[in-house]
C-alpha atoms as a PDB file:
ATOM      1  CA  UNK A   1     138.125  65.965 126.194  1.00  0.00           C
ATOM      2  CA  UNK A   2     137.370  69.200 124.284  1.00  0.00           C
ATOM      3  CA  UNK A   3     134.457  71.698 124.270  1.00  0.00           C
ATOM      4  CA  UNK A   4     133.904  74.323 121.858  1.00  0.00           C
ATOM      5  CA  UNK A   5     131.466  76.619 121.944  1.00  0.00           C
ATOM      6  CA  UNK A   6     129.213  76.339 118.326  1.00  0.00           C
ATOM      7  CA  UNK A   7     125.947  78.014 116.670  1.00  0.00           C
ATOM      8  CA  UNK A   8     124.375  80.551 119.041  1.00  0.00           C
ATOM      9  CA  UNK A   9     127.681  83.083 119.490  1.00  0.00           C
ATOM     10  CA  UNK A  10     127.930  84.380 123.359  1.00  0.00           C
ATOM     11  CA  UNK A  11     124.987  82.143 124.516  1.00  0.00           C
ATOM     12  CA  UNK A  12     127.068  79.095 123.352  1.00  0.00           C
ATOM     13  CA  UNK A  13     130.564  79.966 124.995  1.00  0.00           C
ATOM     14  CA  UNK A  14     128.234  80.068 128.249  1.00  0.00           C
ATOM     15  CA  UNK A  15     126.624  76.753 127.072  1.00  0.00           C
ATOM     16  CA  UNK A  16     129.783  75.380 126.823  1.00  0.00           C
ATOM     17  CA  UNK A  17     130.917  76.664 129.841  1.00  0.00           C
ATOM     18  CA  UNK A  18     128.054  74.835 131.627  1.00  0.00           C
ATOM     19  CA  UNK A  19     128.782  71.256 130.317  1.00  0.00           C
ATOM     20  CA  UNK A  20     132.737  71.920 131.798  1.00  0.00           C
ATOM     21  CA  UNK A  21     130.849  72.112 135.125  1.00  0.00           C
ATOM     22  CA  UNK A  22     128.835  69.273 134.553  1.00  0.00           C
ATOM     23  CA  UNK A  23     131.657  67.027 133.007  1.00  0.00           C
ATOM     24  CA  UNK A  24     133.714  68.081 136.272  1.00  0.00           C
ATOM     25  CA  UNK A  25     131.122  67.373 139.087  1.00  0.00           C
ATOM     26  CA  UNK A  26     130.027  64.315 136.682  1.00  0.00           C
ATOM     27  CA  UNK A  27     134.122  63.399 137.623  1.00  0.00           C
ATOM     28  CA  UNK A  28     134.222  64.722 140.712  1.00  0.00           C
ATOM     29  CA  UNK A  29     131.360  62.411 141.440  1.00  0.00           C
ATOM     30  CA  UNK A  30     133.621  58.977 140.089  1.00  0.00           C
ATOM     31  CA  UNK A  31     136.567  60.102 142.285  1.00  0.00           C
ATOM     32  CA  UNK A  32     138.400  60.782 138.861  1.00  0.00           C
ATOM     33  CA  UNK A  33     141.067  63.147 138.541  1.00  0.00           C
ATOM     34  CA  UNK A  34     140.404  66.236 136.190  1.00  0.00           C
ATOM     35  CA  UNK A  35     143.759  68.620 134.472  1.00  0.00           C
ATOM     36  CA  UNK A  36     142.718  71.571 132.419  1.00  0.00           C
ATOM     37  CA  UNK A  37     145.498  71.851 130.044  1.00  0.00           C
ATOM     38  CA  UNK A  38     144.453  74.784 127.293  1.00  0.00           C
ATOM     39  CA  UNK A  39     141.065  76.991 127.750  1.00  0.00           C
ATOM     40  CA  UNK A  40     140.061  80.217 125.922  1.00  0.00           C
ATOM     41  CA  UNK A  41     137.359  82.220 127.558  1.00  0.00           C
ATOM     42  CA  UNK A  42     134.565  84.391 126.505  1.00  0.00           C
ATOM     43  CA  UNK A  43     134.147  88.109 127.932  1.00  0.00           C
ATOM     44  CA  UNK A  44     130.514  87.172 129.507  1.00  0.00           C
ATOM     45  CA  UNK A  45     132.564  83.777 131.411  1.00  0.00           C
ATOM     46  CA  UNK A  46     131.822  81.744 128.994  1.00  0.00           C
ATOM     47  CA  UNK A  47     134.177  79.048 127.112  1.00  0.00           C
ATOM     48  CA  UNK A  48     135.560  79.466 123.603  1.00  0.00           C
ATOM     49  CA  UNK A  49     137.317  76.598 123.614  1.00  0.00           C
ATOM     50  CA  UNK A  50     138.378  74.247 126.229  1.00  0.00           C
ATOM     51  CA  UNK A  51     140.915  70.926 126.531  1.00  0.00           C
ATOM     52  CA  UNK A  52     141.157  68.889 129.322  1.00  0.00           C
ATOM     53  CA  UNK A  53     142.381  65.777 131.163  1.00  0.00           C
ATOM     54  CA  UNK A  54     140.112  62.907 132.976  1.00  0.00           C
ATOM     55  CA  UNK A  55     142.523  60.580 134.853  1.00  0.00           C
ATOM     56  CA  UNK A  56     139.961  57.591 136.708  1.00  0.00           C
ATOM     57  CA  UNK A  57     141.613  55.624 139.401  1.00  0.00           C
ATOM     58  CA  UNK A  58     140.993  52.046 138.759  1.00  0.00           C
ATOM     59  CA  UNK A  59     142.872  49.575 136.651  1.00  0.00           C
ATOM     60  CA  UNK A  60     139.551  47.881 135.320  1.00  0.00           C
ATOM     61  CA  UNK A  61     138.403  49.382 131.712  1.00  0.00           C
ATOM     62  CA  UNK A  62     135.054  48.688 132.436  1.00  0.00           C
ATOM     63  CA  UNK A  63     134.603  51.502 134.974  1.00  0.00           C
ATOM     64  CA  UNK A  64     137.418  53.694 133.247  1.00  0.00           C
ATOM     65  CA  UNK A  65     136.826  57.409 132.267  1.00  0.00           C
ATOM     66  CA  UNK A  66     137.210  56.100 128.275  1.00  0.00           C
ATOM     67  CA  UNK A  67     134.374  53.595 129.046  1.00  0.00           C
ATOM     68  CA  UNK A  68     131.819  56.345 130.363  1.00  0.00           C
ATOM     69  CA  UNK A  69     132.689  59.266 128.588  1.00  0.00           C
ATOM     70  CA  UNK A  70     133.467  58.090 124.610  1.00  0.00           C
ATOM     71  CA  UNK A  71     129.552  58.397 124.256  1.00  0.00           C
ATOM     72  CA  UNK A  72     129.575  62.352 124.749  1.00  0.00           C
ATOM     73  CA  UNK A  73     131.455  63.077 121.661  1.00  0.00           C
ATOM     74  CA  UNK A  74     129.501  65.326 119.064  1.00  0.00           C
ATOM     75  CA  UNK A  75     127.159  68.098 118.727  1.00  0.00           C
ATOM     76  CA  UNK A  76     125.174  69.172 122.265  1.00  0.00           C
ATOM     77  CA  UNK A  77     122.237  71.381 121.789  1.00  0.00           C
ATOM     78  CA  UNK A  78     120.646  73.520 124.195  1.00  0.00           C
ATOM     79  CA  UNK A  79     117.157  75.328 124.522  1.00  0.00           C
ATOM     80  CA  UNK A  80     116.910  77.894 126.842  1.00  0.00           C
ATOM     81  CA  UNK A  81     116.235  82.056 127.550  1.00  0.00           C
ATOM     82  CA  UNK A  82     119.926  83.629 126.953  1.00  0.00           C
ATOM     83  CA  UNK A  83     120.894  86.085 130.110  1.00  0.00           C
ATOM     84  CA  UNK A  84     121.306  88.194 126.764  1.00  0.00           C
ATOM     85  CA  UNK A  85     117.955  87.420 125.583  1.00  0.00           C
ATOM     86  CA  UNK A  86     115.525  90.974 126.850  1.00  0.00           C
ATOM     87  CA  UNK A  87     112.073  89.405 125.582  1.00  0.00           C
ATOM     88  CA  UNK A  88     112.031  85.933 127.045  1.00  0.00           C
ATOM     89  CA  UNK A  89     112.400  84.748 124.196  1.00  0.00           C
ATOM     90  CA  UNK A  90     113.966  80.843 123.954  1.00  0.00           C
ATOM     91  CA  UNK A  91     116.926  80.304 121.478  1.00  0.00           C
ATOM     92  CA  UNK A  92     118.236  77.296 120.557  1.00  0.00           C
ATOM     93  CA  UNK A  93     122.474  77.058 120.207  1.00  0.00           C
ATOM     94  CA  UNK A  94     124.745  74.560 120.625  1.00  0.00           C
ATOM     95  CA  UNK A  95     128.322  73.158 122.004  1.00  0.00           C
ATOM     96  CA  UNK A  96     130.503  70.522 120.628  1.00  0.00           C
ATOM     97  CA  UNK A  97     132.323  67.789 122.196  1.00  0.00           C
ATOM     98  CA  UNK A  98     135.144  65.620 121.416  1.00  0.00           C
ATOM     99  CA  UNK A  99     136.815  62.815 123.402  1.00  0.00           C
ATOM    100  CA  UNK A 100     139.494  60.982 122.700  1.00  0.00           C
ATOM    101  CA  UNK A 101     141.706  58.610 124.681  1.00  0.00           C
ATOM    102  CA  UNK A 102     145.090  60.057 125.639  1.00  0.00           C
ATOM    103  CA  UNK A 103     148.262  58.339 124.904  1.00  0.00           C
ATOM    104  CA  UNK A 104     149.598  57.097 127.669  1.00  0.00           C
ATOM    105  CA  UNK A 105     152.936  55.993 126.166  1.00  0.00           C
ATOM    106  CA  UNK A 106     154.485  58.217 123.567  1.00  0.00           C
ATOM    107  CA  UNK A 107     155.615  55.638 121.995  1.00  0.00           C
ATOM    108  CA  UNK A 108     151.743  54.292 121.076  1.00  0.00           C
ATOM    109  CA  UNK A 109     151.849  56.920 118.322  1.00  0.00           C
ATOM    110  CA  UNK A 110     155.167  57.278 115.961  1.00  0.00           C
ATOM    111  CA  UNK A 111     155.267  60.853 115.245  1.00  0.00           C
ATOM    112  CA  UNK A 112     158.110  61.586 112.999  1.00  0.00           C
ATOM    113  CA  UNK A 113     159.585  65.281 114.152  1.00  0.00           C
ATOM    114  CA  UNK A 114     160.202  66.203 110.146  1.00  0.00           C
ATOM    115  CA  UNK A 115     156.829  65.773 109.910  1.00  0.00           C
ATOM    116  CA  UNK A 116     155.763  68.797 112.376  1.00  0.00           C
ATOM    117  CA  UNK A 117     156.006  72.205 111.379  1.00  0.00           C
ATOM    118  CA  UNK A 118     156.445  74.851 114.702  1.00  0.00           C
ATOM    119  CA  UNK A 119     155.216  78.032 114.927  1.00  0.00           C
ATOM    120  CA  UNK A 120     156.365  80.723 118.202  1.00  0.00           C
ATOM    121  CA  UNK A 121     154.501  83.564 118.894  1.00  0.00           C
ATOM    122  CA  UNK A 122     153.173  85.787 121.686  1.00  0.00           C
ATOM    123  CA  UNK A 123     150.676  84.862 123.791  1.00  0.00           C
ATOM    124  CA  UNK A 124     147.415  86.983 123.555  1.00  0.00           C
ATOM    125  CA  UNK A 125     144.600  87.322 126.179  1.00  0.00           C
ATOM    126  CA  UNK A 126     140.985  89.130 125.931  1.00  0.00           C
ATOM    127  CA  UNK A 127     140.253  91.391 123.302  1.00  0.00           C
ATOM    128  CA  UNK A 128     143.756  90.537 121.613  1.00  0.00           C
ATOM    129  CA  UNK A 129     146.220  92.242 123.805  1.00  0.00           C
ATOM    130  CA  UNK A 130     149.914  90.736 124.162  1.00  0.00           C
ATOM    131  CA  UNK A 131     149.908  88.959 127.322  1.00  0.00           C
ATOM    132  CA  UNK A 132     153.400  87.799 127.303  1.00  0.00           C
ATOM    133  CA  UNK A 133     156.549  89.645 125.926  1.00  0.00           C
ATOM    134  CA  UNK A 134     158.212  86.599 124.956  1.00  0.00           C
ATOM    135  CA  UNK A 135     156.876  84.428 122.220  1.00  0.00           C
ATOM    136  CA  UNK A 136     156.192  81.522 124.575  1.00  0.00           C
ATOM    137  CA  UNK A 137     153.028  80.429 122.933  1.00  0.00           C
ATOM    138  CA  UNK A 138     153.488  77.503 120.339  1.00  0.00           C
ATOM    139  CA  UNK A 139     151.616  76.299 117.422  1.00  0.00           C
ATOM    140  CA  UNK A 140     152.518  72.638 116.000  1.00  0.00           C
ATOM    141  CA  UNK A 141     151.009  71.128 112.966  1.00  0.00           C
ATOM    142  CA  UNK A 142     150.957  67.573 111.796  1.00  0.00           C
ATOM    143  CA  UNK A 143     150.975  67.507 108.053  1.00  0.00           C
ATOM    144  CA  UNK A 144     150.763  64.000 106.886  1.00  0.00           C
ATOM    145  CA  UNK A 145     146.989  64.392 108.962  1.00  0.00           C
ATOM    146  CA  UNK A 146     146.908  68.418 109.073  1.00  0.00           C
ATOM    147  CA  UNK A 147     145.982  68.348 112.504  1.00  0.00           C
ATOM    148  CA  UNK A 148     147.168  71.922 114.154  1.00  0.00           C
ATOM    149  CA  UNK A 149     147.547  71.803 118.086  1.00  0.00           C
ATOM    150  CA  UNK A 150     147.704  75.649 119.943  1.00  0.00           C
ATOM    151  CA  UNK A 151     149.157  76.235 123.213  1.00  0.00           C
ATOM    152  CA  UNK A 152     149.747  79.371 125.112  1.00  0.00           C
ATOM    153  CA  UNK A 153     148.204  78.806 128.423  1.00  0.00           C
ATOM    154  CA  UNK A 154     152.375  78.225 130.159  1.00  0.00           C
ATOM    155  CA  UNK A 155     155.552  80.307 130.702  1.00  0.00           C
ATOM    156  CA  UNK A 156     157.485  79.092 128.760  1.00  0.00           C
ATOM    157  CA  UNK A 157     157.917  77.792 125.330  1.00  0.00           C
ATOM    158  CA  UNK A 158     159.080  74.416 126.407  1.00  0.00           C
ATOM    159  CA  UNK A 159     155.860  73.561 128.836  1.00  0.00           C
ATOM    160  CA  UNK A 160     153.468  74.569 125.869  1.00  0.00           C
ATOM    161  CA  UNK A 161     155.350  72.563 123.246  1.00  0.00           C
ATOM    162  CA  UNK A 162     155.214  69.477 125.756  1.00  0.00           C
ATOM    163  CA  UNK A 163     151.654  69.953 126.523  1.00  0.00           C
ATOM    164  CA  UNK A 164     151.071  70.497 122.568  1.00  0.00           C
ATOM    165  CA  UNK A 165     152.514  67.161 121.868  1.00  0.00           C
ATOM    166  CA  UNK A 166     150.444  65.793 124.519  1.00  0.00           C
ATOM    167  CA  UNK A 167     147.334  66.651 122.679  1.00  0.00           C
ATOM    168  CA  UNK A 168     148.761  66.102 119.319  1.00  0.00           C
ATOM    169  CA  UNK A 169     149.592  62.533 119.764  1.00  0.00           C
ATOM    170  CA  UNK A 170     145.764  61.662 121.755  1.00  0.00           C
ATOM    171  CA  UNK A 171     144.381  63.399 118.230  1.00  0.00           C
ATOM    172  CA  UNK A 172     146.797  61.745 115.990  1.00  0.00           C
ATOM    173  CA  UNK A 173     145.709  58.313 118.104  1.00  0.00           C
ATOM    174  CA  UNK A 174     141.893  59.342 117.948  1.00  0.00           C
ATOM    175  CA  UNK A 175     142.709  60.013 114.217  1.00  0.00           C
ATOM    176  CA  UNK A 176     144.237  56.977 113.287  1.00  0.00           C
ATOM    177  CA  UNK A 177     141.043  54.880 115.457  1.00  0.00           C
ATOM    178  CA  UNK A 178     138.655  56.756 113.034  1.00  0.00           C
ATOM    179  CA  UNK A 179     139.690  55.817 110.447  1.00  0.00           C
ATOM    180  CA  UNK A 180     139.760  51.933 111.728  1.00  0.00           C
ATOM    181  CA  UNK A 181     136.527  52.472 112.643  1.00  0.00           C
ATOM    182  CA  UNK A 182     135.039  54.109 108.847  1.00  0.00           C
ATOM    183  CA  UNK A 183     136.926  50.692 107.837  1.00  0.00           C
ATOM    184  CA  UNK A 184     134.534  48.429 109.840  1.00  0.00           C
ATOM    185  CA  UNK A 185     131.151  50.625 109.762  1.00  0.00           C
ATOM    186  CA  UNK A 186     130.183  48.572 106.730  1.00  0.00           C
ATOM    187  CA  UNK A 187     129.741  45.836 109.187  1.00  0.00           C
ATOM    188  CA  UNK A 188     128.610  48.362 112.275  1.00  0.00           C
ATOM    189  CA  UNK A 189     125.888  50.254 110.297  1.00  0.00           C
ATOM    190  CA  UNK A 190     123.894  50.726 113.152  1.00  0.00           C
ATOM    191  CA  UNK A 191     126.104  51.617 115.968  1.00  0.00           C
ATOM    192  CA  UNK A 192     126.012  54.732 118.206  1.00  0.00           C
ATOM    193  CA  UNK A 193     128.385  56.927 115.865  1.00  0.00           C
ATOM    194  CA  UNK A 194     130.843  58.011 119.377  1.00  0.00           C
ATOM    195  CA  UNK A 195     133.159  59.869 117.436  1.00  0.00           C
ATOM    196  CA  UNK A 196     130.911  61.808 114.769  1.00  0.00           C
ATOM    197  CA  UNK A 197     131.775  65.758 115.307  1.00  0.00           C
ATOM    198  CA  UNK A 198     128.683  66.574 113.181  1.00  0.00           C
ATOM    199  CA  UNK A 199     125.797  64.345 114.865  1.00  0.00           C
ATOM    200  CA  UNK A 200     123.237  66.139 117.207  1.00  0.00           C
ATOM    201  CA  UNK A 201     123.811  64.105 119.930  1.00  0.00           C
ATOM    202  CA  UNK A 202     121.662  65.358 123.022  1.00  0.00           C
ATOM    203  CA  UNK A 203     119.205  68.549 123.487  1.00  0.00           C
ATOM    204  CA  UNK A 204     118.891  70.105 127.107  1.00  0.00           C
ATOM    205  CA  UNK A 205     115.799  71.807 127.672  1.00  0.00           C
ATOM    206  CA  UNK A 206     115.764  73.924 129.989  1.00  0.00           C
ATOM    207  CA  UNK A 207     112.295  75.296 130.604  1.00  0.00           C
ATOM    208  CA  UNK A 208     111.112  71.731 130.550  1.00  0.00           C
ATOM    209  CA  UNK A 209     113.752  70.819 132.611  1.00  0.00           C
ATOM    210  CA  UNK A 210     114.248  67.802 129.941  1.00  0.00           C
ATOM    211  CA  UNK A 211     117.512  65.823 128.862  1.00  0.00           C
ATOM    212  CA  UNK A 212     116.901  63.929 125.718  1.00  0.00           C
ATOM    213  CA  UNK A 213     119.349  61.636 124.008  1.00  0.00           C
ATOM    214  CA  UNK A 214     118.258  61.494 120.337  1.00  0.00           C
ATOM    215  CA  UNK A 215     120.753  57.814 119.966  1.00  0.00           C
ATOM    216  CA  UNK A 216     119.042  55.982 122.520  1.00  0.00           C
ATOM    217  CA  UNK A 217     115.687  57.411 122.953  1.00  0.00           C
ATOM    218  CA  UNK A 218     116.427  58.083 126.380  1.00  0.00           C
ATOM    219  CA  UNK A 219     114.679  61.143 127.902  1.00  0.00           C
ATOM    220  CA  UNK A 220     114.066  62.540 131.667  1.00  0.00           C
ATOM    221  CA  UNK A 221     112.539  65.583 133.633  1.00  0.00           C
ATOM    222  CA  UNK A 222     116.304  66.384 135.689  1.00  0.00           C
ATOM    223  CA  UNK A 223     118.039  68.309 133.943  1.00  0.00           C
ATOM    224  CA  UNK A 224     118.780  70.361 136.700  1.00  0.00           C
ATOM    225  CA  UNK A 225     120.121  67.072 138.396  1.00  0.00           C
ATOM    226  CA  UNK A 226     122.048  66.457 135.385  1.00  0.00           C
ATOM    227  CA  UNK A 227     123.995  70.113 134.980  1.00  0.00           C
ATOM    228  CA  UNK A 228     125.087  69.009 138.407  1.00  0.00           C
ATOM    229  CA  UNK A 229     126.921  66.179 137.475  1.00  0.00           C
ATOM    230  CA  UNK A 230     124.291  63.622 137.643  1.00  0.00           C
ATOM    231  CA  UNK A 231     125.434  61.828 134.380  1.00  0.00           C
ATOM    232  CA  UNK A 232     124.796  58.015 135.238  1.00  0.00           C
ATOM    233  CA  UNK A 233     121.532  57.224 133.974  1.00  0.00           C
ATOM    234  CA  UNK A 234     122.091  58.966 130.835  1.00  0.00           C
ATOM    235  CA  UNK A 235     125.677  57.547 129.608  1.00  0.00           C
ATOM    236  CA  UNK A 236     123.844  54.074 130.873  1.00  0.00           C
ATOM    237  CA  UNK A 237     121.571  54.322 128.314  1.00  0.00           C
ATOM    238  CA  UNK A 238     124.278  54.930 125.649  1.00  0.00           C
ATOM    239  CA  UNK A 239     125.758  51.728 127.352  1.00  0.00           C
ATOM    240  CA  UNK A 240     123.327  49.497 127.161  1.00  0.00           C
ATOM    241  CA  UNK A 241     122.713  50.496 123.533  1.00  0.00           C
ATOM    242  CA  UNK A 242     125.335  49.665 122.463  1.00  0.00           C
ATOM    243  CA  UNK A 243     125.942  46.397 123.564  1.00  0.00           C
ATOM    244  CA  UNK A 244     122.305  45.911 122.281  1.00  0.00           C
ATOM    245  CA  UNK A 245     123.658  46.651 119.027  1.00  0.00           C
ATOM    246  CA  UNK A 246     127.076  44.294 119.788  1.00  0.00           C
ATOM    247  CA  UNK A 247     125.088  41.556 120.382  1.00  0.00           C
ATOM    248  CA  UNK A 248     122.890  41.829 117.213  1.00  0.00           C
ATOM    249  CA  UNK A 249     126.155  42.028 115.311  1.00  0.00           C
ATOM    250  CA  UNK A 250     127.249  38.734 116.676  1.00  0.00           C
ATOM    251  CA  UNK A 251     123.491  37.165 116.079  1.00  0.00           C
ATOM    252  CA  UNK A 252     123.187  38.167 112.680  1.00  0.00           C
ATOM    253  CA  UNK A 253     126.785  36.782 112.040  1.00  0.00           C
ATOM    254  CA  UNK A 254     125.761  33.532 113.619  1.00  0.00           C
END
């Protein structure tokens, strides 16, 4: 999973912050098993930009971390008085999500090594400053997809590249599903879009205390439940939508 902080500057590096906390107690909650492999931070504690891995601990897909959490890719939006914000005044900004699955065997995803170009460089921390004086941080790009992977959060130049590679081949995977799935939403028209970066997927409303899911229609009066990991009834909505939508497929195909 990734969150990046989107429209709304400081207020939505703290945004994104807050759905980290609620992805992890949302995990915590499932027993599953949580890595944070790359994070940039804000000065005010927010997130910048944030990768991590979700590890579940069952064998059956059906209650796996893929099956749960592929609904809570694309655009978040929050409503809400910014600490920053002097007047009361409510702004809307928003966070963006993306989930892939991870490749469990390298070998899932054939990634050529002439087909990476790798950059070295220092790693920097707040406000620019050289962190490290080695050039341990590494940059890879793919460029048959043009998909460029940063790491600089290890020591060394060896554990970044490996945990580069680890990302690059889940995005390479998630790329390569995409494009499987643009090939059969002729057919799917009208299903919830789980991998669209650009769609508006959910607005949190804070002085309502409201969580609204603009796919499904769903909408409740707990959002302070649901900042505390209490994620169930909402990705059950995008569930059962779905299969709604599954089994009208296979009716109208009938």
């Amino acid at each position: 999973m990734e969150i990046k902080m989107g429209e709304g500057g400081a207020e939505s590096a703290l945004f994104a912050a807050d759905l980290l906390r609620m992805y992890l107690h949302y995990a915590e909650s499932k027993k599953w098993k949580t890595e944070i492999i790359e994070q940039t931070t804000s000065d005010l504690g927010g997130i910048k930009d944030i990768q991590l891995a979700i590890k579940s601990n069952t064998n059956d897909p059906a209650e796996g971390v893929w099956a749960h959490l592929k609904y809570e890719g694309g655009v978040h939006r929050v409503q809400r008085v910014p600490a920053t914000e002097s007047q009361g005044r409510i702004h809307t900004s928003a966070a963006g999500v993306l989930v892939f699955p991870e490749v469990d065997e390298p070998e899932e995803v054939e990634i050529n090594h002439n087909d990476l170009k790798i950059d070295v460089y220092r790693s920097s921390g707040p406000g620019g400053q050289s962190v490290n004086t080695t050039d341990s941080a590494v940059r890879i790009t793919h460029l048959p997809t043009g998909i460029v992977v940063a790491m600089q959060n290890e020591k060394s130049q060896l554990q970044n590249k490996e945990a580069g590679m680890r990302v690059l081949r889940a995005r390479v995977l998630a790329r390569q599903q995409e494009e499987i799935d643009a090939a059969a939403s002729l057919v799917r028209k009208g299903q919830i879009r789980t991998m669209d970066r650009s769609e508006r997927i959910r607005t949190y409303n804070f002085p309502e205390n409201r969580i609204a899911d603009h796919r499904t229609g769903y909408k409740a009066y707990n959002l302070d439940t649901v900042m505390n990991g209490a994620l169930d009834a909402v990705i059950e909505s995008c569930i059962l939508a779905d299969e709604a939508t599954r089994l009208a497929e296979i009716g109208d195909h009938d």
